[in-house]
C-alpha atoms as a PDB file:
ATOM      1  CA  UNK A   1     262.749  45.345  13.910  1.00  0.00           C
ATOM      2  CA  UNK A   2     266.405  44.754  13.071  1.00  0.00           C
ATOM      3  CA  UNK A   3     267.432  45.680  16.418  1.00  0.00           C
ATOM      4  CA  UNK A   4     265.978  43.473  18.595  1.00  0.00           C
ATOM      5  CA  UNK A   5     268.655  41.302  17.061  1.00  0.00           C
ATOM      6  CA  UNK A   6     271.071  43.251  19.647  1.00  0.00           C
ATOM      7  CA  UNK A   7     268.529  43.320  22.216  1.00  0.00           C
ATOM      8  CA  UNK A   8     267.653  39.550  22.027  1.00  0.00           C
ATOM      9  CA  UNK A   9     271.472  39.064  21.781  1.00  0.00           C
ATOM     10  CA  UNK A  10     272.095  41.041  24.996  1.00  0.00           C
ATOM     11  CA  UNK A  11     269.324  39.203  27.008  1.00  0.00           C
ATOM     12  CA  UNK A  12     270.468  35.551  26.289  1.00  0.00           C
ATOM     13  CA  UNK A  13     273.939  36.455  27.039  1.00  0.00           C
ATOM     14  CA  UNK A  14     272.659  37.518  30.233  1.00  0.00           C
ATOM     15  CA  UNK A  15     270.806  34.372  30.478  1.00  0.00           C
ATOM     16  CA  UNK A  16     273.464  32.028  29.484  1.00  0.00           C
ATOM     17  CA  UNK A  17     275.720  34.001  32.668  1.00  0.00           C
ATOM     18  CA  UNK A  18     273.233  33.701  34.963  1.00  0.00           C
ATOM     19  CA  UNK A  19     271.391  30.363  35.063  1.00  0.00           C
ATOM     20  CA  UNK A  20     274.513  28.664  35.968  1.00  0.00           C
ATOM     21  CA  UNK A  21     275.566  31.402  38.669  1.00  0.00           C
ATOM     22  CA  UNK A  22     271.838  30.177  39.947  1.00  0.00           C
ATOM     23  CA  UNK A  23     272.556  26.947  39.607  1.00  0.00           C
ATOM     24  CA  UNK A  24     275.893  27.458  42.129  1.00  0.00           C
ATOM     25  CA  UNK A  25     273.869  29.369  44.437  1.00  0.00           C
ATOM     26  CA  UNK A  26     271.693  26.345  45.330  1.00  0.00           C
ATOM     27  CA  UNK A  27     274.310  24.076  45.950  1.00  0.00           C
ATOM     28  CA  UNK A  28     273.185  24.277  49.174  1.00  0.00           C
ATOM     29  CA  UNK A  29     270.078  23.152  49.093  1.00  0.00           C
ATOM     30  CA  UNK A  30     269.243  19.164  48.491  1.00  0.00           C
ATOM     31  CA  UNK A  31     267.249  18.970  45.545  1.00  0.00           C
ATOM     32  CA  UNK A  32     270.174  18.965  42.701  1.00  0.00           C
ATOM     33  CA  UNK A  33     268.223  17.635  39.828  1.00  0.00           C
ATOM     34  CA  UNK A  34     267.804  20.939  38.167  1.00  0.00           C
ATOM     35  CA  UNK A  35     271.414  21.822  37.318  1.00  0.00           C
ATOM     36  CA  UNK A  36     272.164  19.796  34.214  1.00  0.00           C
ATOM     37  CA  UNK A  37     268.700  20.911  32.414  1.00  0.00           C
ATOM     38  CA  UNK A  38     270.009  24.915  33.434  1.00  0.00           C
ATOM     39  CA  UNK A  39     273.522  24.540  32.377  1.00  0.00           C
ATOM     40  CA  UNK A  40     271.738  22.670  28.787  1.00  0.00           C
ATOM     41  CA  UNK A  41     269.510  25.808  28.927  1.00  0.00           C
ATOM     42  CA  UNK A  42     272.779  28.172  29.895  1.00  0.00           C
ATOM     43  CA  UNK A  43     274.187  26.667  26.730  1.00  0.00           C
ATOM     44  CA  UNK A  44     271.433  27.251  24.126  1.00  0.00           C
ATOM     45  CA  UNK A  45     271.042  30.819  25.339  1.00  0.00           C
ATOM     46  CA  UNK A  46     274.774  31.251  24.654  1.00  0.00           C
ATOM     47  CA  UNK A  47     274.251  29.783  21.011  1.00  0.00           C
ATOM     48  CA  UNK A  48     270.980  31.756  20.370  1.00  0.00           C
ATOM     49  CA  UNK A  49     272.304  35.029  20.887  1.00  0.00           C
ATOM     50  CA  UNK A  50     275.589  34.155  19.036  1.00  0.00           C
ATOM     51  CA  UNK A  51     273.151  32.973  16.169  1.00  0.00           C
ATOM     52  CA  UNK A  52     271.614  36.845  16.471  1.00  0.00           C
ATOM     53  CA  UNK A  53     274.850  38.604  16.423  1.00  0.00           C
ATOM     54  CA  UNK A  54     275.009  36.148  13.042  1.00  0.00           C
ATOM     55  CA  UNK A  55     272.229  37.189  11.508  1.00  0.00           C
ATOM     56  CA  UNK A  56     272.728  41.287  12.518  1.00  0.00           C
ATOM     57  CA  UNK A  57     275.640  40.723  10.556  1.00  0.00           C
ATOM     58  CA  UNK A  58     274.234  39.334   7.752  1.00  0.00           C
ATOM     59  CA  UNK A  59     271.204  41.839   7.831  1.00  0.00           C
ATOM     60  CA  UNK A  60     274.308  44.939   7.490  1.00  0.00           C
ATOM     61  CA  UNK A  61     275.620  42.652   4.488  1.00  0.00           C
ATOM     62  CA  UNK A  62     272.745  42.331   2.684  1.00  0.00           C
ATOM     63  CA  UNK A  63     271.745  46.427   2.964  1.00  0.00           C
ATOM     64  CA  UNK A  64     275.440  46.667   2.085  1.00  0.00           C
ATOM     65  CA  UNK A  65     276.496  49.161   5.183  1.00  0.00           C
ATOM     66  CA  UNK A  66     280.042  48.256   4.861  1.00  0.00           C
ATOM     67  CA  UNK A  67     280.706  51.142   6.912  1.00  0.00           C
ATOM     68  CA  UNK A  68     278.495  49.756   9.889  1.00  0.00           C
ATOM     69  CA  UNK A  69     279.690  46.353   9.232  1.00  0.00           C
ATOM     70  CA  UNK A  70     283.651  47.327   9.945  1.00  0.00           C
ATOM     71  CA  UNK A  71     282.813  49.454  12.531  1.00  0.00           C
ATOM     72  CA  UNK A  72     281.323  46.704  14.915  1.00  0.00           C
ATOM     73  CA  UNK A  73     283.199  43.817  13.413  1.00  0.00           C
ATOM     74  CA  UNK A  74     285.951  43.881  16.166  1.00  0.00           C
ATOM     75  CA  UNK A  75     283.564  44.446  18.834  1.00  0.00           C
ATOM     76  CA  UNK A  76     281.214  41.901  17.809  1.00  0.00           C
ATOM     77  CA  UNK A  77     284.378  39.024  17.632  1.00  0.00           C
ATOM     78  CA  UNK A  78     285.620  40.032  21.138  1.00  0.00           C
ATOM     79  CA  UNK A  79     282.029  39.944  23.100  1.00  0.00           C
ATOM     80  CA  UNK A  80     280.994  36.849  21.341  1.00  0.00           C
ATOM     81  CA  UNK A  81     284.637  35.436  22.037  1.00  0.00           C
ATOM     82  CA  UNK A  82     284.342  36.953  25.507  1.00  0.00           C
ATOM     83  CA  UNK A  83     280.412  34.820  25.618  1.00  0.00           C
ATOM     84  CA  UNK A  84     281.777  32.090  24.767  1.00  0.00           C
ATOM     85  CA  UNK A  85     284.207  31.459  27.032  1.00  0.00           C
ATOM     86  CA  UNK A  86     282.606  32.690  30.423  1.00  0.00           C
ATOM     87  CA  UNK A  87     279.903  30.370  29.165  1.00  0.00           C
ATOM     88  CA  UNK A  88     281.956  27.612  28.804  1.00  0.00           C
ATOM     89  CA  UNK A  89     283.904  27.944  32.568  1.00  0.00           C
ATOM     90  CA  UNK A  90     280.851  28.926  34.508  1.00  0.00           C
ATOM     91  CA  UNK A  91     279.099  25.590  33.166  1.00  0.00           C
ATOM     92  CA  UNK A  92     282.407  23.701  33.747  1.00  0.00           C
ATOM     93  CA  UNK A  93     282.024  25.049  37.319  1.00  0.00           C
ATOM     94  CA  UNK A  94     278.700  23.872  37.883  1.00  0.00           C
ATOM     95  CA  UNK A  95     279.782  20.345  36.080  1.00  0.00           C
ATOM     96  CA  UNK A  96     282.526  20.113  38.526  1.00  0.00           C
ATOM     97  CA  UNK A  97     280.681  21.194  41.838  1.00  0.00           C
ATOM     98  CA  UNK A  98     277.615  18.656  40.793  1.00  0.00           C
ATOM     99  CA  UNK A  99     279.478  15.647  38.977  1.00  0.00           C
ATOM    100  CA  UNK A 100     279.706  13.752  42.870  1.00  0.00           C
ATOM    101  CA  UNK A 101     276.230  15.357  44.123  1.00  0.00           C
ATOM    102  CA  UNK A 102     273.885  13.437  41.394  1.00  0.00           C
ATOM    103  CA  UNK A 103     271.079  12.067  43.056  1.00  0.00           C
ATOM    104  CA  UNK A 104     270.906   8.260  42.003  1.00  0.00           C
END
């Protein structure tokens, strides 16, 4: 059960990458109402599976597998880093690209 905290993690970082590379790709069409409630739902996803990674942590803590814990402890800080970030600039992007295009 523990590790569909990775799993879960994995998908919403997936999600949080890909609903605002969605949300560029219909820049074309007229109907721009959609991207602020994507890049809020980009976000959350972000958050959510940083939360996971959180509580995998924990989980390794509490069954005390030190061994475990420093072993993915780098990893873990770089991808979520890496989440973050990438997060972050594609929903700047989309901010950018949509901030003149608001319908009124």
């Amino acid at each position: 059960m523990i590790g569909f905290l990775n799993l879960g993690s994995l998908v919403l970082g997936l999600i949080a990458w890909i609903l605002p590379v969605v949300s560029l790709m219909q820049r074309g069409k007229h109907d721009h109402r959609n991207w602020a409630s994507l890049s809020i739902v980009s976000i959350s996803a972000c958050a959510i599976s940083l939360c996971l990674q959180i509580f995998y942590s924990y989980h390794l803590v509490k069954i005390a597998d030190w061994s475990a814990l420093m072993d993915i402890t780098g990893a873990v800080a770089f991808v979520s880093a890496t989440l973050l970030i990438v997060t972050i600039i594609l929903n700047a992007i989309t901010l950018i690209v949509y901030r003149d295009r608001t319908v009124k």
